[in-house]
Protein backbone atom coordinates (compact mmCIF):
# COMPACT_ATOMS: atom_id res chain seq x y z
CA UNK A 1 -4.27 36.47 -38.62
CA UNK A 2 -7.09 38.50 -40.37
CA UNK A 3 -9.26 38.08 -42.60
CA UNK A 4 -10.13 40.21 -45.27
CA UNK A 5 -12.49 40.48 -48.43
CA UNK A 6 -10.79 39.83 -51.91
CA UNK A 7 -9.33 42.97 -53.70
CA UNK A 8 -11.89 44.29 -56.09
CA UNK A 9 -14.89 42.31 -54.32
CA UNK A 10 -17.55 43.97 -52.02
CA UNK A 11 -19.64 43.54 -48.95
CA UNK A 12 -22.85 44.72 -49.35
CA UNK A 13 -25.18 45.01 -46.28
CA UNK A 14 -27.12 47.81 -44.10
CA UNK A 15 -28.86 50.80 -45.36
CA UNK A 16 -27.08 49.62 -49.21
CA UNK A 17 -28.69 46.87 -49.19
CA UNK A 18 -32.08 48.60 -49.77
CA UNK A 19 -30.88 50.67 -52.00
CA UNK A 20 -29.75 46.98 -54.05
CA UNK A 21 -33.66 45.60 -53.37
CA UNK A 22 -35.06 49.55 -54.78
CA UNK A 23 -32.71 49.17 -57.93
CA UNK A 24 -33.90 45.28 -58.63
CA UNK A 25 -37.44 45.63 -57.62
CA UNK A 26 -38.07 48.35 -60.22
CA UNK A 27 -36.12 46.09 -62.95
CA UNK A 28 -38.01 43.50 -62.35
CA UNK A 29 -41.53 45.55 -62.51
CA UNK A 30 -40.12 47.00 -65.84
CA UNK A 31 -39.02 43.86 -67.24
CA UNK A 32 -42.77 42.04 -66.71
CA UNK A 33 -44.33 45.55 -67.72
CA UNK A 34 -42.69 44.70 -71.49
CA UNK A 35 -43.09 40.40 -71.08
CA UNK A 36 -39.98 39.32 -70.28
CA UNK A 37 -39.65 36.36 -67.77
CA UNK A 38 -36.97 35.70 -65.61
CA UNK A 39 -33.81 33.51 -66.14
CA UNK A 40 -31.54 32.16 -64.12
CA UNK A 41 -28.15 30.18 -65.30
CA UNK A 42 -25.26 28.43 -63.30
CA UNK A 43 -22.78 30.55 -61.52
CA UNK A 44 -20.23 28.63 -63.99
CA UNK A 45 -20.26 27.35 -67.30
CA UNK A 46 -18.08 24.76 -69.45
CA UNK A 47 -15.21 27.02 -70.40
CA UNK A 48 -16.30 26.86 -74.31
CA UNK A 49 -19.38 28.34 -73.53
CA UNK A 50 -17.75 31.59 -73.24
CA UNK A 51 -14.19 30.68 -75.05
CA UNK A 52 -15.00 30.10 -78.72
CA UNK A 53 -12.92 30.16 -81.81
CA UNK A 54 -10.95 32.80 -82.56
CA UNK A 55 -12.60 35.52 -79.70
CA UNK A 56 -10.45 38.77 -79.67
CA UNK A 57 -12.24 39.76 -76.82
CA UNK A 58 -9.98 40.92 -73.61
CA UNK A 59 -12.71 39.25 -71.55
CA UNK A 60 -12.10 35.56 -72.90
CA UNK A 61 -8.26 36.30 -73.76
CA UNK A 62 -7.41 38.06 -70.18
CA UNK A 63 -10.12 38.04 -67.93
CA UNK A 64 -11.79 34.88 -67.32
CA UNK A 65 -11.88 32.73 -64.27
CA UNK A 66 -11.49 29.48 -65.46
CA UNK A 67 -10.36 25.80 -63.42
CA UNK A 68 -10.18 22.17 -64.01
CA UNK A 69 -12.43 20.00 -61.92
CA UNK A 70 -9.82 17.87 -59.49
CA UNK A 71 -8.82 14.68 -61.48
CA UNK A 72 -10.51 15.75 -64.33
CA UNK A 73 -9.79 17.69 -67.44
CA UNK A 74 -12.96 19.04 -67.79
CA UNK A 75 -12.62 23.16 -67.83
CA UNK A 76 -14.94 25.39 -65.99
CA UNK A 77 -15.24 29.09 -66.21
CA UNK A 78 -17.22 31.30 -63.43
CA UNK A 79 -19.34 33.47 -65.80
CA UNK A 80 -17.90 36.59 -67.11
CA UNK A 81 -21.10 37.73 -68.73
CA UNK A 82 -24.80 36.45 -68.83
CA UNK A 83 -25.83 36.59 -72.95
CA UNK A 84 -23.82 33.26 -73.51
CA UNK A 85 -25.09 30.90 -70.63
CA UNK A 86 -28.70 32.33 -71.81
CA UNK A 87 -28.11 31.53 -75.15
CA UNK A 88 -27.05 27.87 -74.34
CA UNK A 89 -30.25 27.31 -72.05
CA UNK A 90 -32.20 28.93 -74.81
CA UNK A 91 -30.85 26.35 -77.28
CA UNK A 92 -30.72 23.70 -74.83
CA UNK A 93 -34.19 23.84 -73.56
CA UNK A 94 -35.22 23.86 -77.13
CA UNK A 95 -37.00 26.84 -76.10
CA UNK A 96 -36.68 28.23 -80.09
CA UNK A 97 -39.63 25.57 -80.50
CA UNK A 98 -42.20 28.18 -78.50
CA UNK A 99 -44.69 29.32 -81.31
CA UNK A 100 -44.39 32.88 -79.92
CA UNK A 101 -41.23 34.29 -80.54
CA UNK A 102 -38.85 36.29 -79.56
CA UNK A 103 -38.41 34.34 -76.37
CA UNK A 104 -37.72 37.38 -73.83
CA UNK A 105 -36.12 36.84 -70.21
CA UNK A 106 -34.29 38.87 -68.02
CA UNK A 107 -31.36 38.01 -65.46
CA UNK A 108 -29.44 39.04 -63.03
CA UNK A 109 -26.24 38.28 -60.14
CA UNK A 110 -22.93 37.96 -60.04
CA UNK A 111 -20.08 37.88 -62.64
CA UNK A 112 -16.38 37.68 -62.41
CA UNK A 113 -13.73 39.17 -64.51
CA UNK A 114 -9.92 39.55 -63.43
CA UNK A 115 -9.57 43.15 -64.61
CA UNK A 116 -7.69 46.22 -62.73
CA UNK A 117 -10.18 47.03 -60.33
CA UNK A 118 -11.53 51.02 -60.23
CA UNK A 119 -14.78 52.75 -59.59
CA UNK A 120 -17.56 51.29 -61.15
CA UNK A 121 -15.53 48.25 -62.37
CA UNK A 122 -15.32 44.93 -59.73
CA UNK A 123 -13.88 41.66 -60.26
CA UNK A 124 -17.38 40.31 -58.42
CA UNK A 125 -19.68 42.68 -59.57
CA UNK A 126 -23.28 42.25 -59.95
CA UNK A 127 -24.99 42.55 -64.03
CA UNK A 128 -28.79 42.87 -64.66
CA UNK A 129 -29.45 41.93 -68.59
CA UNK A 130 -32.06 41.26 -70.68
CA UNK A 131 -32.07 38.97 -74.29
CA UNK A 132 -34.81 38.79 -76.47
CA UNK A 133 -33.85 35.25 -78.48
CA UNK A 134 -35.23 33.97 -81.89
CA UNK A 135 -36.66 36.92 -84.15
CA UNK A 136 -34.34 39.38 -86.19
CA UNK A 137 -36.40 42.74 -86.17
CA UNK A 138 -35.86 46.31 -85.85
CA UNK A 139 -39.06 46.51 -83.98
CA UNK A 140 -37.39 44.22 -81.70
CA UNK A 141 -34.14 46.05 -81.46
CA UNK A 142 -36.08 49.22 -81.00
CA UNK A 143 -38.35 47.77 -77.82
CA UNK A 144 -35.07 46.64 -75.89
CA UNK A 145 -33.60 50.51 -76.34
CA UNK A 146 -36.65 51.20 -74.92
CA UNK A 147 -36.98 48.92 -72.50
CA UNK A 148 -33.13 49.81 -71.38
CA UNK A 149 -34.01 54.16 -71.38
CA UNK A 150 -37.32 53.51 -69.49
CA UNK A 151 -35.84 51.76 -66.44
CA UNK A 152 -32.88 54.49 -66.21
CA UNK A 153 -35.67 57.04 -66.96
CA UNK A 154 -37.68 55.16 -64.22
CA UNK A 155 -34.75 55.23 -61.59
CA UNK A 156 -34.29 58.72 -61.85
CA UNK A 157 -30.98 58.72 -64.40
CA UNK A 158 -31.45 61.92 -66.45
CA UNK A 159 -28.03 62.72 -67.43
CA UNK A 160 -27.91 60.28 -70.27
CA UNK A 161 -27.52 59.59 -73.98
CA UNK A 162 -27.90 56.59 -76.29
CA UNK A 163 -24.46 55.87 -78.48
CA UNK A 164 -25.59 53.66 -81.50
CA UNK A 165 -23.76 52.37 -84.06
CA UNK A 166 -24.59 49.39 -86.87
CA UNK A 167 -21.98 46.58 -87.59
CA UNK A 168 -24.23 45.18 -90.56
CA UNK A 169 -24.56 41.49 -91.62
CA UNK A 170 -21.69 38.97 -92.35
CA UNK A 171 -21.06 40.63 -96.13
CA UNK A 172 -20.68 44.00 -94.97
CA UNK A 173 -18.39 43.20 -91.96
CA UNK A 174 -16.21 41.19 -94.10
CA UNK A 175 -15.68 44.05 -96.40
CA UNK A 176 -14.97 46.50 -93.47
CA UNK A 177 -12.32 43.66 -91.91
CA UNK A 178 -10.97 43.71 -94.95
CA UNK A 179 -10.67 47.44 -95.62
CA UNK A 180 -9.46 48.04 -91.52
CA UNK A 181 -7.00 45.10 -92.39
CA UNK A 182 -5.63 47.48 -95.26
CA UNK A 183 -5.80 50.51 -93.18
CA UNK A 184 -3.96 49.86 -90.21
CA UNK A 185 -1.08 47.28 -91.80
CA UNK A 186 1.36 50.39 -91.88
CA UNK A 187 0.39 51.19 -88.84
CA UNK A 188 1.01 47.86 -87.69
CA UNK A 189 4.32 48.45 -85.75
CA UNK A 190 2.45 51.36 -83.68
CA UNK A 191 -0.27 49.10 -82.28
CA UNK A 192 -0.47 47.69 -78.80
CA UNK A 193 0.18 44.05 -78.69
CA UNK A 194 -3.52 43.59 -77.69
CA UNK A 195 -4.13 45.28 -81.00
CA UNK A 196 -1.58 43.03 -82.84
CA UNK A 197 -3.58 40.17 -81.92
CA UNK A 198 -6.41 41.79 -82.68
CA UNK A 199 -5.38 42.97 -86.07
CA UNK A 200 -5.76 39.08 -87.29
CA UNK A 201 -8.46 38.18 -85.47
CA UNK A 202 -10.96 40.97 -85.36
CA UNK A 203 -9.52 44.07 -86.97
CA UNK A 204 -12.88 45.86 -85.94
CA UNK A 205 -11.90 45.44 -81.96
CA UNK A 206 -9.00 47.97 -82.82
CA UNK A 207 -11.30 50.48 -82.88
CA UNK A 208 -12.60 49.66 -78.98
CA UNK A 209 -8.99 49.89 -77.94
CA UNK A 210 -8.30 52.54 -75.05
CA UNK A 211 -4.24 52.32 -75.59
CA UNK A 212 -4.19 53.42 -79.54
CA UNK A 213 -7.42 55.44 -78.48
CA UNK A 214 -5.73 58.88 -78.73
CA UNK A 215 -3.01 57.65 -81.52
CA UNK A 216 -3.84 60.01 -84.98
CA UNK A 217 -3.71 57.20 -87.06
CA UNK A 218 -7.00 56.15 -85.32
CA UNK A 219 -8.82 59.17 -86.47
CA UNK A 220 -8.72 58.64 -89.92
CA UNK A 221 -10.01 55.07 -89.66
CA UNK A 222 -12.56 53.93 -92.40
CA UNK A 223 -15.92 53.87 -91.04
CA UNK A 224 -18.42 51.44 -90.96
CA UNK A 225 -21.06 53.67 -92.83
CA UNK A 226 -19.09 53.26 -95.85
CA UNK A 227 -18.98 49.28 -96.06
CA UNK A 228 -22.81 48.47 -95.37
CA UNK A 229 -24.79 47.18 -98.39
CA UNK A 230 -28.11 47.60 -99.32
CA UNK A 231 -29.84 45.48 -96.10
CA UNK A 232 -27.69 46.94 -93.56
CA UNK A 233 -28.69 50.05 -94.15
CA UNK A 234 -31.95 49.91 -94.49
CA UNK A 235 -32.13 47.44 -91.22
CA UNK A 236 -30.03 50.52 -89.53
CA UNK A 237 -32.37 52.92 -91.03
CA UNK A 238 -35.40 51.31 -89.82
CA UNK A 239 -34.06 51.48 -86.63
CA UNK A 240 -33.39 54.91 -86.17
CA UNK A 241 -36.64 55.82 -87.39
CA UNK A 242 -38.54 53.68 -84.81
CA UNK A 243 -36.11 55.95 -82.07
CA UNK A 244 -36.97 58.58 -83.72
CA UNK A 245 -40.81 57.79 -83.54
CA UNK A 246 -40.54 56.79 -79.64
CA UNK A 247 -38.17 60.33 -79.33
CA UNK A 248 -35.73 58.64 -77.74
CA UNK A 249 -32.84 60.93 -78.25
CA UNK A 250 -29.43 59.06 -79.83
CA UNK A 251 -26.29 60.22 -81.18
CA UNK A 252 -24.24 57.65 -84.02
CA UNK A 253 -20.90 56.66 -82.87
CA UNK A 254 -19.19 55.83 -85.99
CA UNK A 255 -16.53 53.93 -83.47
CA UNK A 256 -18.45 52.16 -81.65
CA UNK A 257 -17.90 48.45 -81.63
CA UNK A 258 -18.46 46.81 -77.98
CA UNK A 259 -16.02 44.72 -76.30
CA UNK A 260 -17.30 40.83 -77.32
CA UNK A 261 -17.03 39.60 -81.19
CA UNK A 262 -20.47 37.95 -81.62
CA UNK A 263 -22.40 41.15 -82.49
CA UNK A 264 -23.73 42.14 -85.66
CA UNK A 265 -26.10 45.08 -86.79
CA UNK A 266 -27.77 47.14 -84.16
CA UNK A 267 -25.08 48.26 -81.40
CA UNK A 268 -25.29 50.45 -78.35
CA UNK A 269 -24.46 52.25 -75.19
CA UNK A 270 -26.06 54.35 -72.90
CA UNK A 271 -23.75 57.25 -70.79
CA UNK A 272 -23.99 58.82 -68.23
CA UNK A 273 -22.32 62.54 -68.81
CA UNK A 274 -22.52 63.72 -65.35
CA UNK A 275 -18.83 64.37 -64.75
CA UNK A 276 -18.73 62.30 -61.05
CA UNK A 277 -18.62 59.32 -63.46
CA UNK A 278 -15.30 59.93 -64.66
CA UNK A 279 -13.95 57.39 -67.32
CA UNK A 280 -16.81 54.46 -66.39
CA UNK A 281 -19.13 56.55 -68.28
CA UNK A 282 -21.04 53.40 -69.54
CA UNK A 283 -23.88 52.88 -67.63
CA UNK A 284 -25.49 49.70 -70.21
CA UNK A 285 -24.47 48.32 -73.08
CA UNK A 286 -25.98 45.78 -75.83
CA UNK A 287 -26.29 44.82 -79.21
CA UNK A 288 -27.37 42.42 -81.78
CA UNK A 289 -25.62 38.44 -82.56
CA UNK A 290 -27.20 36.63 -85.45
CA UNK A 291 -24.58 33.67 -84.98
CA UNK A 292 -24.39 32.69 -81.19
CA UNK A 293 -27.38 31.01 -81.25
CA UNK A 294 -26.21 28.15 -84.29
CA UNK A 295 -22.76 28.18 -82.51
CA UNK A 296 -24.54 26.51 -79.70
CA UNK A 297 -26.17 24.02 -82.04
CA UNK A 298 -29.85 25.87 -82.59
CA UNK A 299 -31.03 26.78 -85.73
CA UNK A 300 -29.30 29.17 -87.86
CA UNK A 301 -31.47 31.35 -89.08
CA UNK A 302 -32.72 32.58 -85.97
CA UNK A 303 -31.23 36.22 -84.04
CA UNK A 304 -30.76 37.38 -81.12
CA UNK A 305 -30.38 40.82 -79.23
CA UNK A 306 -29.61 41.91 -75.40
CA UNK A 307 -28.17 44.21 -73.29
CA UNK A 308 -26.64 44.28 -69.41
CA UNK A 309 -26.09 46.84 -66.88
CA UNK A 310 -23.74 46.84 -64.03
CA UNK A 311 -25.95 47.31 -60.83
CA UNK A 312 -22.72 49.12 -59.48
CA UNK A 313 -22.27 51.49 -61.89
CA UNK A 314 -25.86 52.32 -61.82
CA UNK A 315 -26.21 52.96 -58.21
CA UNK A 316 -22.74 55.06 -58.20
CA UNK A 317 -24.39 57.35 -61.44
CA UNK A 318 -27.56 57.53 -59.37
CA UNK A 319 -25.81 59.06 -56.12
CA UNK A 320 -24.31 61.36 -58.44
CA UNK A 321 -27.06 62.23 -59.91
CA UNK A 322 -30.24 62.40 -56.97
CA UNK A 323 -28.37 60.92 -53.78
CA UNK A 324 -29.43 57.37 -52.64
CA UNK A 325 -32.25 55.34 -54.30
CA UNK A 326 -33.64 54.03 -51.34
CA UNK A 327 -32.99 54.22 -47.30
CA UNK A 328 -33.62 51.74 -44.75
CA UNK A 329 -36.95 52.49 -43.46
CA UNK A 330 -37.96 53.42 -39.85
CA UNK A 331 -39.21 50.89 -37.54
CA UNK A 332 -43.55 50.92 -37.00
CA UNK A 333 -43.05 50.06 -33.74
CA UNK A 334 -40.18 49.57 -30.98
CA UNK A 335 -41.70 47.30 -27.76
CA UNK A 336 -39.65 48.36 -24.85
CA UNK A 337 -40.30 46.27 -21.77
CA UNK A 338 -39.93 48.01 -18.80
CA UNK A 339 -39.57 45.40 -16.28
CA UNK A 340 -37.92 42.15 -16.59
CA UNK A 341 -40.83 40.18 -15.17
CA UNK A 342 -43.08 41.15 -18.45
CA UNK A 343 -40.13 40.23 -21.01
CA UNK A 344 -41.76 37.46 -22.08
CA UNK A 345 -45.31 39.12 -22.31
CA UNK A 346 -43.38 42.14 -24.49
CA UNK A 347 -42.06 39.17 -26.94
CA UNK A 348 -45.51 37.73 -27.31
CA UNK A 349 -46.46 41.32 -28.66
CA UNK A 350 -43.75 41.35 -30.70
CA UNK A 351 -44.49 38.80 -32.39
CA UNK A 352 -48.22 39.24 -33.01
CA UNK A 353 -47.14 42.59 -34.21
CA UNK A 354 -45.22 41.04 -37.06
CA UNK A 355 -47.48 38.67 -37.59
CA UNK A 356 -50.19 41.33 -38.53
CA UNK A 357 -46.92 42.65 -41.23
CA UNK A 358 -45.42 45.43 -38.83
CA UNK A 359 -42.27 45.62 -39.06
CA UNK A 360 -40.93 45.90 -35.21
CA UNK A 361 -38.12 45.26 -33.05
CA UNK A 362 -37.76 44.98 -29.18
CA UNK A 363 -34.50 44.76 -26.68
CA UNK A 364 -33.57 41.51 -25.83
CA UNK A 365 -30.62 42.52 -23.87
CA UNK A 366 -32.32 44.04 -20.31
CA UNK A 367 -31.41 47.62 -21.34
CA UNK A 368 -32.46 50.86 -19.26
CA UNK A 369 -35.41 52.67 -20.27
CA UNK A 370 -32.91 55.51 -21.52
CA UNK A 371 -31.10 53.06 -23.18
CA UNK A 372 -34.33 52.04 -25.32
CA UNK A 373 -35.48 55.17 -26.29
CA UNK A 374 -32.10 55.62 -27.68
CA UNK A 375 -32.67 52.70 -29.82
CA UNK A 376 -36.27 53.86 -30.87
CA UNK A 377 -34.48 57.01 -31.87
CA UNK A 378 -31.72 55.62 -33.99
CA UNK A 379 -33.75 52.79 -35.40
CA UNK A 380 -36.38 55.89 -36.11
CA UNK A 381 -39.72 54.00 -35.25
CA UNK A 382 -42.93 55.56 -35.15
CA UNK A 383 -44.74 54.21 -32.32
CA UNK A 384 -43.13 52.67 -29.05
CA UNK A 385 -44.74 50.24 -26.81
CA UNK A 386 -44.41 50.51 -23.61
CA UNK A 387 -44.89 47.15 -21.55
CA UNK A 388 -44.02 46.56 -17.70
CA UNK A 389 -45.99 44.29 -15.31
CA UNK A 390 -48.73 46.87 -15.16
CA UNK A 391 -49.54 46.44 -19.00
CA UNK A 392 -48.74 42.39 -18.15
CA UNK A 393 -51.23 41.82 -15.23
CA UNK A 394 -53.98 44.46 -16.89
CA UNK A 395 -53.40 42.16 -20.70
CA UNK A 396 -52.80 46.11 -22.15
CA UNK A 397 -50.11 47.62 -23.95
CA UNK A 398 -49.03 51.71 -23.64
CA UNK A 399 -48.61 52.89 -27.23
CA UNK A 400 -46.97 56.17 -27.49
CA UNK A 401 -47.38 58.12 -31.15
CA UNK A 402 -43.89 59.09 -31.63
CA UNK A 403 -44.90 62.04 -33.94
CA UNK A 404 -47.61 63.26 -31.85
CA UNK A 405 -45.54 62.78 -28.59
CA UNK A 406 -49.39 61.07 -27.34
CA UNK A 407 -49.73 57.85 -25.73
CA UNK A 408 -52.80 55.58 -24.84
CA UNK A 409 -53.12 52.14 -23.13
CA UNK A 410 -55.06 49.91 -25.18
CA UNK A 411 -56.39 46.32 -24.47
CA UNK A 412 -54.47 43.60 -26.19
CA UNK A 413 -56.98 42.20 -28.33
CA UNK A 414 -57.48 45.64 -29.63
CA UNK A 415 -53.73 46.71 -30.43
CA UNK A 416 -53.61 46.09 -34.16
CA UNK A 417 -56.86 47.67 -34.97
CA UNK A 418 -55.36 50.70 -33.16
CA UNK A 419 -52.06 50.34 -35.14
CA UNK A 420 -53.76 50.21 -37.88
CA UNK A 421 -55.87 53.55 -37.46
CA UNK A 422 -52.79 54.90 -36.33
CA UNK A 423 -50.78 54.25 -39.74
CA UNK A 424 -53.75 55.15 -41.57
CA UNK A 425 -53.77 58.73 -40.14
């Protein structure tokens, strides 16, 4: 029998895995650069956290892992997304109480959605997100745009551009439903079922949809623009101007809706258009919800506004891009020990050496000399430390400068002073 790894999972281990602890280091140094704080949620949620009323969204209608605890009926979903289980700690917590609002955190780890599974696009797949919870702002919108372009500035993503688009407040998107409702009832026989459904519960999703995409109908769609009233557009406005002010560079997409129902006003992507991307152009992906936080029983009048990235996606645009975001470094020192009578001496080194925060490795097998430097070579260390029962019964070491190809014996109690000098150099 064998065993094998889920379809559209991943292992991820050796030299990836650095580039993995590159990618989240720098998000997290970002993320406390602008004050947000970390959050971390349950791997699942109650099923309603993520399935409310009426969603059109293919995530909560096709996608969603969900189960029923064994002699129970109490239905669990394995999170799809991060905003909601934020949104119910944020409410839960009662952390809208904190006098200095917006509340800003940051998360990150797995998510699981049963979709077709293509480059870019997992069924496990890691998200990194941020929400900023309680204040409605532009100023606010504006700093998570900018928090979102300066870490794929930071990471080395220059082949980018921001998509933004404005879904206004609950007056104007009501009079858009209304007019798309209109629109597309001719055209109601032509849709996809998805956009069937769609058509009654959120007529705006039918603009998102990738089957009618190219269908000519869909070009003549009413636009947004033309349904906002006098506070949308000035919110939208605002907005712009602040991007404008930070020259962060942004094209309006008329079309642009996002995949989940509960935004409102400010919406946006960033692409990547470096053609190894292909059709999972969308490196991150956000937008404003001024009703998920009452849905989950805090108080109404507050807003909220986030953003996630798949860490997947990311890395693939990077290596497109630059090449790998981060190797797995070279050894600072490889202890070979030369005869077996000074193995344990050579793993009393070892260990000091770490210790002292060198990062070292020795053979623990009995391997030939040849056999070693073969390992210092592949494992590309920059000193090795030679140790037999010379070294042993003299309490010395041989360290040989890999670079230099020059190699000393040095007492024991002075080895990491020498290291040190030596990695200084």
């Amino acid at each position: 029998m064998s065993y094998q790894i889920p379809r559209g999972c991943q292992d991820i281990f050796g030299d990836r895995s650095y580039q993995w602890q590159a990618l989240e280091n720098i998000l997290r140094h970002i993320c406390e650069l602008y004050n947000y704080d970390e959050i971390r949620t349950p791997i699942f949620e109650h099923t309603n956290v993520f399935k409310r009323e009426n969603d059109s969204s293919d995530m909560v209608n096709k996608e969603m892992y969900t189960f029923t605890l064994p002699n129970s009926k109490t239905s669990l979903t394995i999170r799809p997304e991060g905003t909601a289980g934020v949104v119910r700690s944020f409410v839960e917590n009662k952390m809208y109480a904190n006098p200095d609002l917006p509340v800003k955190m940051y998360y990150m780890g797995p998510m699981a959605r049963h979709e077709r599974p293509q480059k870019g696009r997992l069924r496990i797949f890691n998200q990194f997100g941020v929400e900023a919870l309680g204040e409605k702002s532009p100023y606010v919108d504006v700093e998570t745009i900018a928090l979102a372009y300066t870490i794929l500035s930071t990471v080395g993503l220059k082949d980018i551009k921001v998509c933004i688009n404005t879904l206004g407040d609950d007056a104007s998107r009501a009079a858009y439903r209304s007019a798309l409702k209109a629109y597309f009832k001719p055209h109601y026989d032509e849709l996809c079922s998805d956009c069937k459904r769609r058509y009654e519960q959120n007529p705006l999703r039918i603009l998102d949809c990738k089957v009618d995409h190219d269908q000519p109908f869909m070009q003549q769609a009413p636009s947004m623009k033309d349904y906002l009233n006098k506070e949308s557009k000035a919110y939208f406005q605002t907005v712009l101007d602040l991007l404008d002010t930070l020259e962060i560079p942004y094209e309006i997409d008329d079309k642009l809706v996002r995949g989940l129902d509960y935004y409102t006003h400010t919406v946006f992507e960033i692409v990547s258009m470096n053609k190894e991307m292909g059709a999972q152009s969308t490196v991150l992906a956000g937008g404003r919800y001024d009703g998920l936080i009452s849905y989950f029983g805090g108080p109404k009048e507050m807003s909220g506004i986030g953003w996630a990235l798949g860490e997947e996606r990311l890395l693939i645009a990077l290596e497109a891009e630059n090449g790998p975001l981060a190797q797995k470094p070279g050894l600072d020192a490889y202890v070979m020990c030369l005869d077996e009578s000074a193995r344990t001496y050579a793993f009393e080194i070892l260990t000091q050496l770490r210790a002292y925060g060198y990062r070292c490795e020795m053979d623990m097998q009995g391997r030939s000399f040849k056999s070693q430097f073969k390992a210092v070579d592949r494992m590309k260390a920059k000193t090795a430390i030679l140790i037999g029962e010379t070294e042993k019964a003299a309490n010395q070491v041989a360290v040989k400068n890999l670079e230099t190809r020059k190699q000393e014996s040095i007492d024991r109690e002075d080895l990491i002073n020498y290291l040190d000098s030596l990695m200084e150099d």
